[in-house]
Structures are given as C-alpha cells and as structure tokens.
Protein backbone atom coordinates (compact mmCIF):
# COMPACT_ATOMS: atom_id res chain seq x y z
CA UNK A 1 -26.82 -6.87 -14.23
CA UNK A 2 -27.94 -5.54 -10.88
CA UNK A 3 -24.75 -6.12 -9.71
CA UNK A 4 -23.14 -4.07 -11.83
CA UNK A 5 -25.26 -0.98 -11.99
CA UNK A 6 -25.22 -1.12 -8.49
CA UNK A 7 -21.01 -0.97 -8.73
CA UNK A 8 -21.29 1.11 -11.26
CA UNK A 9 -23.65 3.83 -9.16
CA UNK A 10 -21.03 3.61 -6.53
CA UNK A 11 -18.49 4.66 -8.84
CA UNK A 12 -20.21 7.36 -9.31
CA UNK A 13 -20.95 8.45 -5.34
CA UNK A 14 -17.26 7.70 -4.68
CA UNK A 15 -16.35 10.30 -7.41
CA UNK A 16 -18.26 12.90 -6.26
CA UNK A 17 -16.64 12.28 -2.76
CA UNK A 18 -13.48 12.69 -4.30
CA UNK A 19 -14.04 15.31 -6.45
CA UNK A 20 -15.01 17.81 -3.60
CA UNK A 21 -11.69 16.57 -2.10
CA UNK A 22 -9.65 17.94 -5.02
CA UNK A 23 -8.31 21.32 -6.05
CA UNK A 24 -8.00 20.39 -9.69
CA UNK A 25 -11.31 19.11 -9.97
CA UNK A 26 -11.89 18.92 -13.99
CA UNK A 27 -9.95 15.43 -14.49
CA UNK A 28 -12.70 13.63 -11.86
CA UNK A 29 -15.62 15.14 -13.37
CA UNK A 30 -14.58 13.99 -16.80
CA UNK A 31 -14.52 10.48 -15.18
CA UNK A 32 -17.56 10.87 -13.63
CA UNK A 33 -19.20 11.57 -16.60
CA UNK A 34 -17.52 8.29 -17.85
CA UNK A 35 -19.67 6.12 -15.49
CA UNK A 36 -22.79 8.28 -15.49
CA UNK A 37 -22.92 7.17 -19.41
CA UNK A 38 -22.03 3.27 -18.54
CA UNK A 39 -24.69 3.69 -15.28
CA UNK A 40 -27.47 4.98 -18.93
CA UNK A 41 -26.35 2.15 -20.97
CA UNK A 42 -27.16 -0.78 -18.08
CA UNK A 43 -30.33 0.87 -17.03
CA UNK A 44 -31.11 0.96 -20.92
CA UNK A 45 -30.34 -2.52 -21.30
CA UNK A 46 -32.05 -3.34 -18.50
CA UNK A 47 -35.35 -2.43 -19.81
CA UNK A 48 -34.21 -3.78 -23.03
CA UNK A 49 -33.91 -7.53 -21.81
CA UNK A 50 -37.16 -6.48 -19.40
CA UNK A 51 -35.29 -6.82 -16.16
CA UNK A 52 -37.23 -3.70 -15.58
CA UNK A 53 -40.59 -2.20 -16.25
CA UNK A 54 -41.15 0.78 -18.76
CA UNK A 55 -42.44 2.51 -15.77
CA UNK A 56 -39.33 1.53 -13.20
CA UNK A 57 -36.70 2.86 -16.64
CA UNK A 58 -38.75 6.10 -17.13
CA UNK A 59 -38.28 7.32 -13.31
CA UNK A 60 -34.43 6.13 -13.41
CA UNK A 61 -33.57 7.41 -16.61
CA UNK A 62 -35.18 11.01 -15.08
CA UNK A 63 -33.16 10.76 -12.64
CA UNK A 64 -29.90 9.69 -14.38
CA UNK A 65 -30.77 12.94 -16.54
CA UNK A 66 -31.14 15.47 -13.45
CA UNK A 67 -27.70 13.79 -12.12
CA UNK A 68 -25.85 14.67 -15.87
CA UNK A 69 -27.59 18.44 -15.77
CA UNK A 70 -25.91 19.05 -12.28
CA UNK A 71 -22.91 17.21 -13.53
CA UNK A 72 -22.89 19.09 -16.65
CA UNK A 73 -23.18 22.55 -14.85
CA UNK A 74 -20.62 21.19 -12.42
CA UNK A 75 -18.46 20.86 -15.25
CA UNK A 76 -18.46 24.17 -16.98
CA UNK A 77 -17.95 26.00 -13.83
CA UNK A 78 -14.73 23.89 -13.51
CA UNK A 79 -13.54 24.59 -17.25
C-alpha cells in the first residue's frame, strides 16, 4: 500500500513538473486530478484497514484537500 501511494504521489509531482512545461496546459491538469483522487482513495483505505492512525489520515487528507483547492483554481484559470 505504501508503495503505491508513494508512486502514486510521484505521479502527481511529475505532473506538475510537466504541466508548467506545457503551453496547452488543461489536458495535464485533468490528469492530475486523476491521481490526486486515486492518491484520496489509498490514503482512505489506508485508514480503513488501520495502516494508519485517525490522527496520521486527518493531517493527510488536509493536505490532499489544500493540494485539490490549488489544483482546482489551477484549473479554471486554464479553462
């Protein structure tokens, strides 16, 4: 599980590299958004099967949230 979120998290840094690479920048935002969702899920599932504390998901999922705001603002001023 760690192994994946941790993938999955990089997925999401290398998008954000790439998307301040690109003109057209819409397309790798929507993606990002993709794995920003799937990144939720694991760290939801993660509590879920206790691999984390209620505490540990609560400061994640804040964060996850502030990261989908920006992305979500990032996102409008693209479209």
């Amino acid at each position: 599980m760690g192994q994946q979120i941790e993938k999955t998290f990089l997925e999401i840094l290398g998008g954000i590299i790439q998307t301040n690479q690109e003109k057209n920048k819409l397309p790798y935002l929507k993606k990002i958004s993709v794995e920003l969702d799937k990144l939720r899920i694991l760290i939801r599932l993660s509590k879920d099967l206790k691999f984390i504390s209620i505490r540990q998901y609560e400061f994640v999922a804040e964060k996850i949230n502030e990261i989908g705001k920006m992305l979500g603002g990032w996102i409008k001023s693209c479209g």
